[in-house]
Protein backbone atom coordinates (compact mmCIF):
# COMPACT_ATOMS: atom_id res chain seq x y z
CA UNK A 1 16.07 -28.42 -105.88
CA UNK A 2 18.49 -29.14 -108.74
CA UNK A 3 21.99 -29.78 -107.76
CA UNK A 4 25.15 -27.57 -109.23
CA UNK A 5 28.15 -29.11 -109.63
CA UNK A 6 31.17 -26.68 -108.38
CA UNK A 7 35.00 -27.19 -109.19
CA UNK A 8 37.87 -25.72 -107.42
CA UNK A 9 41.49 -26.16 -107.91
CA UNK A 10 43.34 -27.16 -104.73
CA UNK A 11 47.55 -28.65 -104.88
CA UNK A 12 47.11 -32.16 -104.99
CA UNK A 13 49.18 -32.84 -101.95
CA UNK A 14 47.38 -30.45 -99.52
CA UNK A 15 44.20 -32.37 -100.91
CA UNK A 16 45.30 -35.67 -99.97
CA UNK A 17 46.65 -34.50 -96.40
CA UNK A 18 43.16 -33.11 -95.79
CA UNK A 19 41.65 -35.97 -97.08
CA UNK A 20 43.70 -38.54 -94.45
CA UNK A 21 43.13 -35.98 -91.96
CA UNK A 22 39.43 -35.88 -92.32
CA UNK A 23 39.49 -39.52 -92.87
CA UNK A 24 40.61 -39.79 -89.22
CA UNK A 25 37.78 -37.74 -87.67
CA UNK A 26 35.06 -39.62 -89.79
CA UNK A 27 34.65 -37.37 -92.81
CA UNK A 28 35.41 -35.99 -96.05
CA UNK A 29 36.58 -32.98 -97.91
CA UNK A 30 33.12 -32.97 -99.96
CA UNK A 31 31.47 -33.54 -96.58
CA UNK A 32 33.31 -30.66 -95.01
CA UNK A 33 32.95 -28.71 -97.82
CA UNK A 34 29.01 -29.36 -98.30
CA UNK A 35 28.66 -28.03 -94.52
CA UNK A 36 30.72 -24.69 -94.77
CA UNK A 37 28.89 -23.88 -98.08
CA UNK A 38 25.50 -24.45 -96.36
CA UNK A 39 26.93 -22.47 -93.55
CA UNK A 40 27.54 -19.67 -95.41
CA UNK A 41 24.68 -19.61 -97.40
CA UNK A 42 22.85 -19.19 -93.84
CA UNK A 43 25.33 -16.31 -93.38
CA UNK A 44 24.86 -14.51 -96.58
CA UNK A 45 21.12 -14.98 -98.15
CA UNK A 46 18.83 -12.84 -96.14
CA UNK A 47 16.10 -15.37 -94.70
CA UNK A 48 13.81 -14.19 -96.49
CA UNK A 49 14.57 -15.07 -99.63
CA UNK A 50 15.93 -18.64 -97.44
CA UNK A 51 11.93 -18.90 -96.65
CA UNK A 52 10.91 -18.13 -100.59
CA UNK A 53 13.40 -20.68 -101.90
CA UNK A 54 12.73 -23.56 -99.02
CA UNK A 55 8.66 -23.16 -99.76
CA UNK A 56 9.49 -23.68 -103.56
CA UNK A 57 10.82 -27.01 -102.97
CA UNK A 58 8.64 -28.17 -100.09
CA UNK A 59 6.53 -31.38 -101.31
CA UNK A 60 3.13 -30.67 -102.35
CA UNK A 61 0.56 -31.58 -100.49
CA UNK A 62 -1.17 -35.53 -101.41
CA UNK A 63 -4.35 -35.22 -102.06
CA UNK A 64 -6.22 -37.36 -99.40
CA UNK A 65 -7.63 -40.58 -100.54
CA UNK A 66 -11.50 -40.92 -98.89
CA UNK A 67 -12.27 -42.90 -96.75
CA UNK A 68 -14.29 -46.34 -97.26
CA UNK A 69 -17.80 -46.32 -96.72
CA UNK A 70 -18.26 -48.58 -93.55
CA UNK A 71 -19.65 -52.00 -94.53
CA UNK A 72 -23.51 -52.85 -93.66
CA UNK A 73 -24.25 -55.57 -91.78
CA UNK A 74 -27.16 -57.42 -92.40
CA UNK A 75 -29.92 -57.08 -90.97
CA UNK A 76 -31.28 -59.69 -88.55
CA UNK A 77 -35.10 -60.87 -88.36
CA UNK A 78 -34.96 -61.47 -85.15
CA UNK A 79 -36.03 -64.70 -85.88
CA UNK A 80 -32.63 -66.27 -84.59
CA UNK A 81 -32.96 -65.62 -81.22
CA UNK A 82 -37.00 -66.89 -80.59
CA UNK A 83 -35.90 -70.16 -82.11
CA UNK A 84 -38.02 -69.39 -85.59
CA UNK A 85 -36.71 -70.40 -88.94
């Protein structure tokens, strides 16, 4: 699916406290922010519509290549194994 970019304003010093904060625990305010949108996206669009939008955007299906005809051996006379030719 095709990404939209969304812009909130938030005091600049509150941002950079949550930023160190998160910092600490291994994440990030867009990190954070990408999981509580998701989450409420869960919440809020009815799953069926979830289930329409997620088979949209599920990879189509490769077309499957065919196989190689197994190779031929050639044929033996026989003669080999008497001692012939």
């Amino acid at each position: 699916m095709k990404k939209a970019a969304i812009t909130l304003a938030f005091d600049e010093d509150k941002l950079s406290a949550l930023e160190f904060s998160l910092k600490k625990e291994g994440s990030s305010v867009q990190a954070r922010l990408e999981q509580t949108l998701g989450q409420l996206y869960e919440r809020t669009v009815p799953a069926p519509v979830r289930e329409y939008l997620d088979s949209r955007v599920a990879p189509p299906s490769r077309p499957k290549r065919p196989r190689p005809a197994p190779k031929e051996r050639p044929v033996s006379s026989g003669l080999e194994k008497e001692g012939g030719v």
